[in-house]
Protein backbone atom coordinates (compact mmCIF):
# COMPACT_ATOMS: atom_id res chain seq x y z
CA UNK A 1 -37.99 -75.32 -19.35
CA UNK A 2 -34.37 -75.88 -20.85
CA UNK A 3 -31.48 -73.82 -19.84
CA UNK A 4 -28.88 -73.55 -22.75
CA UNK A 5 -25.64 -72.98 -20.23
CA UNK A 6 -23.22 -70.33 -20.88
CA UNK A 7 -21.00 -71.14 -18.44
CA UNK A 8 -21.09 -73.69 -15.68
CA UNK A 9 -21.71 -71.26 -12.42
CA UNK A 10 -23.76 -69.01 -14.60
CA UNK A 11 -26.31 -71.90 -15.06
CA UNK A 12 -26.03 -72.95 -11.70
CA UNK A 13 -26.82 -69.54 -10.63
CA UNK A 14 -30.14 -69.34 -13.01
CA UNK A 15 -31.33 -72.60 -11.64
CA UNK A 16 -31.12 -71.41 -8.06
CA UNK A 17 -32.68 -68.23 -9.22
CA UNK A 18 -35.60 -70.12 -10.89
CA UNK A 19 -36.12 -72.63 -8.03
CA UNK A 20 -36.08 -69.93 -5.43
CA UNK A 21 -39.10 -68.27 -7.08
CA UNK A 22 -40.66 -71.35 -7.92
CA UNK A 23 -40.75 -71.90 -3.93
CA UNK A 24 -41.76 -68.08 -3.13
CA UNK A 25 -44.75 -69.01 -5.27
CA UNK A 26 -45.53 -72.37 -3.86
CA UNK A 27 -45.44 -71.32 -0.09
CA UNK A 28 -48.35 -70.91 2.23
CA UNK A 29 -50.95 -68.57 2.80
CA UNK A 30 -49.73 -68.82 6.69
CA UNK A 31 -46.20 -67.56 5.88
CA UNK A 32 -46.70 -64.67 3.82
CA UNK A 33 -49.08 -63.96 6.31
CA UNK A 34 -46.23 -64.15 9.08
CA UNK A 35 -43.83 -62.36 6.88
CA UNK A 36 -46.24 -59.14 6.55
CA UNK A 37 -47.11 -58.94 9.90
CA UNK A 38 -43.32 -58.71 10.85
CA UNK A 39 -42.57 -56.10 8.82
CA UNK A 40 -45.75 -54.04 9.75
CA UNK A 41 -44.06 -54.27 13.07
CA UNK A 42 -40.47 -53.09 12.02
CA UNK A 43 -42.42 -50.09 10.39
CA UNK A 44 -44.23 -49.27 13.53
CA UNK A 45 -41.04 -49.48 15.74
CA UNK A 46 -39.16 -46.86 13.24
CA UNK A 47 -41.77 -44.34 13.78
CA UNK A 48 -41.44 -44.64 17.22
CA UNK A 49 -37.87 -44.23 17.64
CA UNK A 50 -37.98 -41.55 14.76
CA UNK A 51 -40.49 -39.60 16.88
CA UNK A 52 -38.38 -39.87 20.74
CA UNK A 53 -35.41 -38.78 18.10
CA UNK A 54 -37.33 -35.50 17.29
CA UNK A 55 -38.48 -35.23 20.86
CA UNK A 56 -34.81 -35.63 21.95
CA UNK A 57 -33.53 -33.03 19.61
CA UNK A 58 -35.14 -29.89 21.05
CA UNK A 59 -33.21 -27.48 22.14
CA UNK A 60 -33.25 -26.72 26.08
CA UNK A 61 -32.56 -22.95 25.31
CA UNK A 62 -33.85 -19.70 27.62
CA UNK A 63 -35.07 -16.44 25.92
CA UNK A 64 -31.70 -14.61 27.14
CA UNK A 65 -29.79 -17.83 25.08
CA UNK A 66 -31.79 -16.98 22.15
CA UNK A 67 -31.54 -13.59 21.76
CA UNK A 68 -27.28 -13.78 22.53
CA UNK A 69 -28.01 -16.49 19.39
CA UNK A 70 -29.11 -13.94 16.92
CA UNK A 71 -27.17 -11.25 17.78
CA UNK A 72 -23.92 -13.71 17.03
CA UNK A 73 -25.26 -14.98 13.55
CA UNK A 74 -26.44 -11.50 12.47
CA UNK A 75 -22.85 -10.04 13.55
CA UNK A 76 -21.35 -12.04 10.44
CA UNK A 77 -18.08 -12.07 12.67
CA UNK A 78 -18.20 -15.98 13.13
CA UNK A 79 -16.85 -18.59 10.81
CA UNK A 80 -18.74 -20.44 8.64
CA UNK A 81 -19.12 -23.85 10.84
CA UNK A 82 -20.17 -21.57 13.94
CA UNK A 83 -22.43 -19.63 12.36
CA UNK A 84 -24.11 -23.22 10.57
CA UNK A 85 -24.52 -24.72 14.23
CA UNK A 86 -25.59 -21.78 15.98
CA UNK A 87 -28.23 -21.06 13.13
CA UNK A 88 -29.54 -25.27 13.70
CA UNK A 89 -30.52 -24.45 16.76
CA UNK A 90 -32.29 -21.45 16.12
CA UNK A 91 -34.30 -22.87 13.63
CA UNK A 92 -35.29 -25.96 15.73
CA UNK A 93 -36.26 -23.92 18.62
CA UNK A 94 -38.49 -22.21 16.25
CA UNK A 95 -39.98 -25.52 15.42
CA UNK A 96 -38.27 -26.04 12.09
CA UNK A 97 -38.53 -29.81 10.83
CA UNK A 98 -34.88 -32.28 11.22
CA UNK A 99 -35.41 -32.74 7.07
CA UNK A 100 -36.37 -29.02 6.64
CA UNK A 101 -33.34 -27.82 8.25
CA UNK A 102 -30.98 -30.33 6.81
CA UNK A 103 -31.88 -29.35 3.41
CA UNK A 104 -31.87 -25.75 3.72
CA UNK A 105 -28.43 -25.40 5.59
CA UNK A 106 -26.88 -28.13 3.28
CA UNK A 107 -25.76 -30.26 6.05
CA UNK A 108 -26.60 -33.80 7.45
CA UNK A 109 -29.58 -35.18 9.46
CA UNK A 110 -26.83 -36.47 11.75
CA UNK A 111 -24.99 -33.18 12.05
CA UNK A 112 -28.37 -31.71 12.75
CA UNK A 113 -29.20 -33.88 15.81
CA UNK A 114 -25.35 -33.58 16.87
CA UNK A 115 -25.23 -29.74 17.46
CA UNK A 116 -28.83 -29.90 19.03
CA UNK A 117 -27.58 -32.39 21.78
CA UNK A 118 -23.93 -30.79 21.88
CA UNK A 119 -25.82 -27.67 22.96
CA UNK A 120 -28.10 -29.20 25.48
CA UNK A 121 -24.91 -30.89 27.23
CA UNK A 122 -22.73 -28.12 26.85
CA UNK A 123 -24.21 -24.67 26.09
CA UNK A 124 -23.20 -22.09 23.36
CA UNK A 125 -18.99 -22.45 23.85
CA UNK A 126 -19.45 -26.25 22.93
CA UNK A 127 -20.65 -24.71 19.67
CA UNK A 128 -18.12 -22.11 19.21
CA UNK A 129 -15.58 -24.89 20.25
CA UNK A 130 -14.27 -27.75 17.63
CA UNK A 131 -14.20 -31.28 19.43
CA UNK A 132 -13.78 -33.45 15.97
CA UNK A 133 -9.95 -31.48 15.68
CA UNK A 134 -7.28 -32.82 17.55
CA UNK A 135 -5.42 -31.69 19.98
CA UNK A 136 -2.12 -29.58 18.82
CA UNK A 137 1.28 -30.11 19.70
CA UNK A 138 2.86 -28.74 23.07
CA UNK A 139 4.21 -25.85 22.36
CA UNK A 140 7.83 -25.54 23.31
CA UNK A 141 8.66 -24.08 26.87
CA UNK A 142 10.77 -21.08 27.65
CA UNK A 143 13.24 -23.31 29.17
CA UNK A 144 13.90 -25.49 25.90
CA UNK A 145 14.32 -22.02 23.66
CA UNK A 146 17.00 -20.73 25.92
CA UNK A 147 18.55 -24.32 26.07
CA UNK A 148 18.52 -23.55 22.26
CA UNK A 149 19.84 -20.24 22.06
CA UNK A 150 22.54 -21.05 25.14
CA UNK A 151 23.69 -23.73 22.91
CA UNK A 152 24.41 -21.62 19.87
CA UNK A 153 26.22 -18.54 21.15
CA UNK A 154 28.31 -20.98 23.86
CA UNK A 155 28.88 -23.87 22.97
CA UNK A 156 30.85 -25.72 20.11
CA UNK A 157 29.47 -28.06 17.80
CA UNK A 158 31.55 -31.28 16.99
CA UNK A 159 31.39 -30.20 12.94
CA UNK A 160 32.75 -26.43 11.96
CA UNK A 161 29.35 -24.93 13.04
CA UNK A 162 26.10 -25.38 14.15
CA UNK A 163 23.11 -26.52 11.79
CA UNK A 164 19.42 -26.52 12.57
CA UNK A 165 19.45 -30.88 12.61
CA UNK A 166 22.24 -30.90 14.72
CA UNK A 167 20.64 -28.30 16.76
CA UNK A 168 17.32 -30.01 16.67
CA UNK A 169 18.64 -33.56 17.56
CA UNK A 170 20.59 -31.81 20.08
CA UNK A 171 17.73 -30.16 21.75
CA UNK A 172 15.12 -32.81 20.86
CA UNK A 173 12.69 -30.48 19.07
CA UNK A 174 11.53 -30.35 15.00
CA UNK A 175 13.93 -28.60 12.87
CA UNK A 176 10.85 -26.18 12.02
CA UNK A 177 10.24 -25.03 15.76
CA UNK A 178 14.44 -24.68 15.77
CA UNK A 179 14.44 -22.37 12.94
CA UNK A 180 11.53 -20.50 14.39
CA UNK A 181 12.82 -20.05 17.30
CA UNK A 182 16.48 -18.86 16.28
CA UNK A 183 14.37 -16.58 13.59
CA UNK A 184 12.20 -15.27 16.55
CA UNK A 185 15.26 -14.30 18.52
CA UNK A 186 17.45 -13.20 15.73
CA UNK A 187 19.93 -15.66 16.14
CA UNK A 188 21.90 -17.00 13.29
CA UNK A 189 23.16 -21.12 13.91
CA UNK A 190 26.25 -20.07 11.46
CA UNK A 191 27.32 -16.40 11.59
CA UNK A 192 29.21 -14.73 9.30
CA UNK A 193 30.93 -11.42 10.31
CA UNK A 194 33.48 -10.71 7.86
CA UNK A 195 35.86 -7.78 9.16
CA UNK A 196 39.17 -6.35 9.09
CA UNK A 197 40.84 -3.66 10.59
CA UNK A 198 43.58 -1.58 8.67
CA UNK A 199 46.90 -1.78 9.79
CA UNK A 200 47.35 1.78 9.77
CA UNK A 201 46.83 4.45 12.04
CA UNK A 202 42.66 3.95 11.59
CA UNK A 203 41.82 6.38 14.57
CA UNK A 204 43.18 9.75 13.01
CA UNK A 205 41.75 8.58 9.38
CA UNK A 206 38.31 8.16 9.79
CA UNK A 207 37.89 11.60 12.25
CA UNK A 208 38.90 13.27 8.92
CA UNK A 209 36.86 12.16 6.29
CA UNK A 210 33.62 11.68 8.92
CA UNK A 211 34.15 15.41 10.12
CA UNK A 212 34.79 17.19 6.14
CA UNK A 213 31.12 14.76 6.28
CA UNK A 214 29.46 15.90 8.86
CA UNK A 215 30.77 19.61 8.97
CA UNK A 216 32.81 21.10 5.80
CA UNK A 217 35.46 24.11 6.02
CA UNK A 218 33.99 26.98 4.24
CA UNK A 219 34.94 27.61 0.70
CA UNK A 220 35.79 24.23 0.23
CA UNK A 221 34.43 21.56 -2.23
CA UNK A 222 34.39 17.87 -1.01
CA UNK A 223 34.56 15.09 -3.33
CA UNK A 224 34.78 11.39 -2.99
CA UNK A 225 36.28 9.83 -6.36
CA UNK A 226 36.64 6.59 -6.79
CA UNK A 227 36.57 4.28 -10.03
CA UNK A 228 35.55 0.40 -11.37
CA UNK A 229 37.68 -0.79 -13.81
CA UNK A 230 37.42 -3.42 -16.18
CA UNK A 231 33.31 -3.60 -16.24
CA UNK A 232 32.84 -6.11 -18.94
CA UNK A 233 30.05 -5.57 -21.97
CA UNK A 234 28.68 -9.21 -22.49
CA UNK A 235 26.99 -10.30 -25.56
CA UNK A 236 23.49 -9.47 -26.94
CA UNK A 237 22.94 -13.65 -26.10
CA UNK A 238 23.17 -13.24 -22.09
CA UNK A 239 20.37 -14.26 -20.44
CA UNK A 240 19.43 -12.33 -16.40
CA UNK A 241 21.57 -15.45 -14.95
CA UNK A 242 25.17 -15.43 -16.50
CA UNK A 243 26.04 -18.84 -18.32
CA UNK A 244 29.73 -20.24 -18.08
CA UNK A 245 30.62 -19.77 -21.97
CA UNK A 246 29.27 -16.13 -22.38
CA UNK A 247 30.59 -14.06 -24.79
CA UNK A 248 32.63 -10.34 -24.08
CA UNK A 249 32.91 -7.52 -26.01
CA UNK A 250 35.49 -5.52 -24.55
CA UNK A 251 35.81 -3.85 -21.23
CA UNK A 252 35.12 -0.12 -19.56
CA UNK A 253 36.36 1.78 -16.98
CA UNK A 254 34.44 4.31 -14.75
CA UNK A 255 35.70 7.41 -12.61
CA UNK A 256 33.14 8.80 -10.47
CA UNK A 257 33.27 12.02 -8.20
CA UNK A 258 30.44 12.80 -5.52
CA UNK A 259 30.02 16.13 -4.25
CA UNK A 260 29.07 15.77 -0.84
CA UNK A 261 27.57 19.14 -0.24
CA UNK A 262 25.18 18.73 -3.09
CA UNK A 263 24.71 15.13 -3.53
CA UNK A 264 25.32 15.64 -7.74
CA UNK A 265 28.10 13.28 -9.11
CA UNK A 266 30.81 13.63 -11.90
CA UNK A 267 32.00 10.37 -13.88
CA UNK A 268 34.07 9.69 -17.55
CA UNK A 269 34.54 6.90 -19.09
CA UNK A 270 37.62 5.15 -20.54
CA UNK A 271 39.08 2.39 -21.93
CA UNK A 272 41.70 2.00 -19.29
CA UNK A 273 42.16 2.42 -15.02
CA UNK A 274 45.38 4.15 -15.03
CA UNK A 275 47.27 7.14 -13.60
CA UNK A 276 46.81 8.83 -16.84
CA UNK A 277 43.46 8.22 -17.45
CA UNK A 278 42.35 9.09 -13.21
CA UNK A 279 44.75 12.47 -13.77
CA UNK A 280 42.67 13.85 -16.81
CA UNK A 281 39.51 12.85 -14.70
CA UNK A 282 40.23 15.20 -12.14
CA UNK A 283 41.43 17.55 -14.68
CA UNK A 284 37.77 17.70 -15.82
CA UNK A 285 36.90 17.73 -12.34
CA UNK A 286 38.91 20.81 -11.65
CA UNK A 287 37.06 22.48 -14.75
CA UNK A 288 33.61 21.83 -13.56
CA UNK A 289 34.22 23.28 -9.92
CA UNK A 290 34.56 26.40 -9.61
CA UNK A 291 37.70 28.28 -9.19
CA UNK A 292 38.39 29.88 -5.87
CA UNK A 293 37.65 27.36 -3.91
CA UNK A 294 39.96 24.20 -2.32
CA UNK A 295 38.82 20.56 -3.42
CA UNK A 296 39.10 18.04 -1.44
CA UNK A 297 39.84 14.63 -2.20
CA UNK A 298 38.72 11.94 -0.49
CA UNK A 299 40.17 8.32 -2.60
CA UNK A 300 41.08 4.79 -1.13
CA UNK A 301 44.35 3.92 -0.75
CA UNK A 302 44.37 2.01 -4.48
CA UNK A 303 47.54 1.91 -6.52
CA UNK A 304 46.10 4.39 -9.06
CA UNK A 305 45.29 6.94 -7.12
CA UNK A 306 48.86 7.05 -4.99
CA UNK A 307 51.23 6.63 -8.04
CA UNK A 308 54.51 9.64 -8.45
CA UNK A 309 52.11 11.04 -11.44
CA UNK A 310 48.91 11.50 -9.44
CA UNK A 311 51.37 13.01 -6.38
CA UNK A 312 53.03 15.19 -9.08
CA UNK A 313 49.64 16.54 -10.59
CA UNK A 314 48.42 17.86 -6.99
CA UNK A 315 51.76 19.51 -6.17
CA UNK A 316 51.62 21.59 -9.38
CA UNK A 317 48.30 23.23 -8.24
CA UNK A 318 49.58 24.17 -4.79
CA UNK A 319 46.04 25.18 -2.56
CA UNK A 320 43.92 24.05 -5.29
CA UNK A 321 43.98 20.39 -3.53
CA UNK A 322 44.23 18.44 -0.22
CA UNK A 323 44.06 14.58 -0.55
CA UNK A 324 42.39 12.60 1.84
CA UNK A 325 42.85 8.74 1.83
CA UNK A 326 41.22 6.07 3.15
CA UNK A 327 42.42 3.30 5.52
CA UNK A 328 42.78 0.06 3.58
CA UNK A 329 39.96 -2.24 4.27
CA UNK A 330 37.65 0.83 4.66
CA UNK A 331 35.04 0.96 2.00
CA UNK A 332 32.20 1.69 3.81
CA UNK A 333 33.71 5.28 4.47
CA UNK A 334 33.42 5.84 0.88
CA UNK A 335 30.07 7.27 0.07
CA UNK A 336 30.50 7.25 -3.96
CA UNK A 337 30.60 3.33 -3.46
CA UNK A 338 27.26 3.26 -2.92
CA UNK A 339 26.36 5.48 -6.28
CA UNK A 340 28.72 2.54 -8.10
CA UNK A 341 26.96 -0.01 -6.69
CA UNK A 342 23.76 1.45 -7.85
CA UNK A 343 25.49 1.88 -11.38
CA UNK A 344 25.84 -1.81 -11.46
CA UNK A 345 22.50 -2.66 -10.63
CA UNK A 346 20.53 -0.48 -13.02
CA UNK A 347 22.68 -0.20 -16.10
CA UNK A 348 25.30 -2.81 -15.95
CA UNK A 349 23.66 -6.25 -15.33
CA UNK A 350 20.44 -5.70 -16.61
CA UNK A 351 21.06 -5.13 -20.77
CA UNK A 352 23.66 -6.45 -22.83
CA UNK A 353 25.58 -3.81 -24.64
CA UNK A 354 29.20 -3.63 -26.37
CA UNK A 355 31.50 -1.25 -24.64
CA UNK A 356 30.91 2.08 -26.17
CA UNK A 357 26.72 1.37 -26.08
CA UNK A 358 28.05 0.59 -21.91
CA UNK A 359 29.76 3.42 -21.45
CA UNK A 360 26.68 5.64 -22.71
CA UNK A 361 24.47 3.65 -20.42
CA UNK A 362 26.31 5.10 -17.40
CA UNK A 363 27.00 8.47 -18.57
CA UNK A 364 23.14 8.45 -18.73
CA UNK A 365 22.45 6.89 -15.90
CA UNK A 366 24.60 9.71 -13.78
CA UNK A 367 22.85 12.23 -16.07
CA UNK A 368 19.56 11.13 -14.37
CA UNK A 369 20.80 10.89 -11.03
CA UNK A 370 22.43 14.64 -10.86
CA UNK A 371 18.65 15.54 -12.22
CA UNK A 372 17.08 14.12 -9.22
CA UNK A 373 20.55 14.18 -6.77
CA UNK A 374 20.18 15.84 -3.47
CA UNK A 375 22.53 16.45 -0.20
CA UNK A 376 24.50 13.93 1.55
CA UNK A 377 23.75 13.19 5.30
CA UNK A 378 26.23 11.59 7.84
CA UNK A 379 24.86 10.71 10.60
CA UNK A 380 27.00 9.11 12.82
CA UNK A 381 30.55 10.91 14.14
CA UNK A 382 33.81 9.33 14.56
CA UNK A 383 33.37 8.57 18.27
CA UNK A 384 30.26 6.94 17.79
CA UNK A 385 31.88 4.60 15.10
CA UNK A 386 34.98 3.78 16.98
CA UNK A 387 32.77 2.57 19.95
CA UNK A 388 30.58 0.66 17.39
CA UNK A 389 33.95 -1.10 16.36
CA UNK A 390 35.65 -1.43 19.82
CA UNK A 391 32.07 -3.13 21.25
């Protein structure tokens, strides 16, 4: 027989091919004889060690064992890989075949004989228990978090403040379990506590305004005005996050008055912050409230408010009203900053609107809050926030 070669190991390979069945054919009667027998032998040796296998794999479980078994799997309270291993063994002490149960429970022949000799060695809690995982991490002591936490209120770092790698190099723990354990104990690495005190007589201010809070004269009206000037009305273009090159159309200014006995709130719009436009707001003002009764004024100490026209206004309407001011650096006595804060959430930043659609935005918006408005509450008195401050 010719071989036309393709290439020269291909038809090296063929010839090897064809002279190694050439030889199968030509061999004895004696070796294929030889050859059978083995492998007869091999056969007979499998079944024997697949039979002590099966022997092996029985489970050496007691009636009390198997009824704790089924009370587990029928609880459905175990996870899946429990309740697989637990139900293995009660379907081999039943009698169940290796193949049968591997096929029915979808898992290996090997896992099958695993669990059956993990519980023989170690009971049911070397089922319930996973020995393939390994083992976690240490978690860290007690000692190490108040190293941590020791660290960051006493000592100071080498840089401006402390950072969670500095802290964690310094400690020699993962900046995870650092920022855990700071989080856990609500410690900040960097704290910032803006705050300033007034220079002014801050003792005798805030026991006024907290007590017309907490307890009003009769026959007395107490508002808290306050204003925002120059609120800008971007362009119909402005996306929810402000780009550098947006586009204004003109500005607005707000005066807002909160009644703190009723919660309802007064507020005008105008083009301008100045002591002409705040005097005709509380001109309005004046007209809304009714007569009879003493309004007072509670106002920070901004240049508006305090100007020789403002002063002039309030001495021409003698027991009509008493001004209260604010310390400087006070804010968070003024309870109407809140409502302007809210103001700038809801209808300022959210929609794009030229200045007069702006200013109808928020003469709607307070026109929806006095609908729903209700009383004010103070809650703490001027003792308790002086020894708040002085702690």
């Amino acid at each position: 027989m010719r071989l036309e070669p393709y290439e020269g190991k291909l038809s090296r390979t063929v010839l090897r091919r064809e002279g190694a069945e050439q030889s199968a054919l030509t061999q004895p009667t004696k070796s294929r004889s030889l050859l059978s027998s083995r492998c007869s032998l091999i056969r007979r040796y499998t079944c024997v060690i697949l039979l002590c296998v099966k022997a092996e794999t029985r489970p050496i479980i007691t009636a009390e064992e198997l009824a704790v078994l089924k009370v587990l799997v029928d609880s459905g309270k175990l996870t899946s890989k429990c309740a697989i291993r637990l139900r293995v063994i009660l379907h081999r002490a039943a009698g169940t075949t290796l193949e049968s149960i591997s096929a029915s429970l979808s898992v290996s022949l090997s896992s099958v004989i695993r669990y059956v000799k993990r519980f023989n060695a170690g009971g049911l809690e070397s089922l319930l228990e996973d020995k393939t995982r390994k083992p976690g991490k240490t978690p860290v002591s007690v000692e190490t978090k108040n190293t941590l936490c020791a660290i960051v209120r006493g000592e100071r770092p080498d840089a401006a403040r402390w950072s969670v790698r500095s802290l964690a190099k310094r400690v020699g723990v993962s900046k995870s379990a650092v920022h855990n354990i700071l989080r856990e104990r609500g410690i900040q690495s960097h704290p910032a506590e803006p705050f300033r005190f007034s220079n002014e007589s801050f003792e005798e201010k805030p026991a006024d305004v907290v007590g017309l809070y907490m307890r009003a004269p009769d026959n007395v009206i107490v508002l808290c005005a306050d204003g925002k000037s120059r609120i800008p009305a971007p362009g119909e273009h402005i996306p929810a996050r402000q780009a550098a090159d947006y586009e204004r159309r003109g500005t607005a200014a707000l005066f807002a008055a909160l009644n703190v006995l009723t919660g309802e709130a007064a507020g005008a719009c105008r083009e301008r912050h100045n002591a002409e436009d705040y005097i005709e707001f509380l001109k309005t003002v004046d007209q809304k409230c009714g007569a009879g009764k003493a309004l007072h004024i509670i106002a920070d100490n901004y240049s508006t408010h305090r100007t020789k026209e403002a002063q002039a206004y309030f001495a021409g309407a003698p027991g009509r009203f008493k001004t209260h001011c604010l310390p400087a650096h006070s804010s968070w006595l003024h309870t109407v900053e809140r409502r302007l804060g809210e103001i700038t959430n809801k209808r300022i930043r959210p929609e794009s609107r030229g200045s007069q659609e702006l200013a109808a935005a928020m003469r709607e918006y307070i026109t929806h809050w006095n609908r729903d408005s209700g009383p004010f509450t103070w809650t703490k008195s001027a003792a308790e926030i002086m020894g708040s401050i002085q702690s």
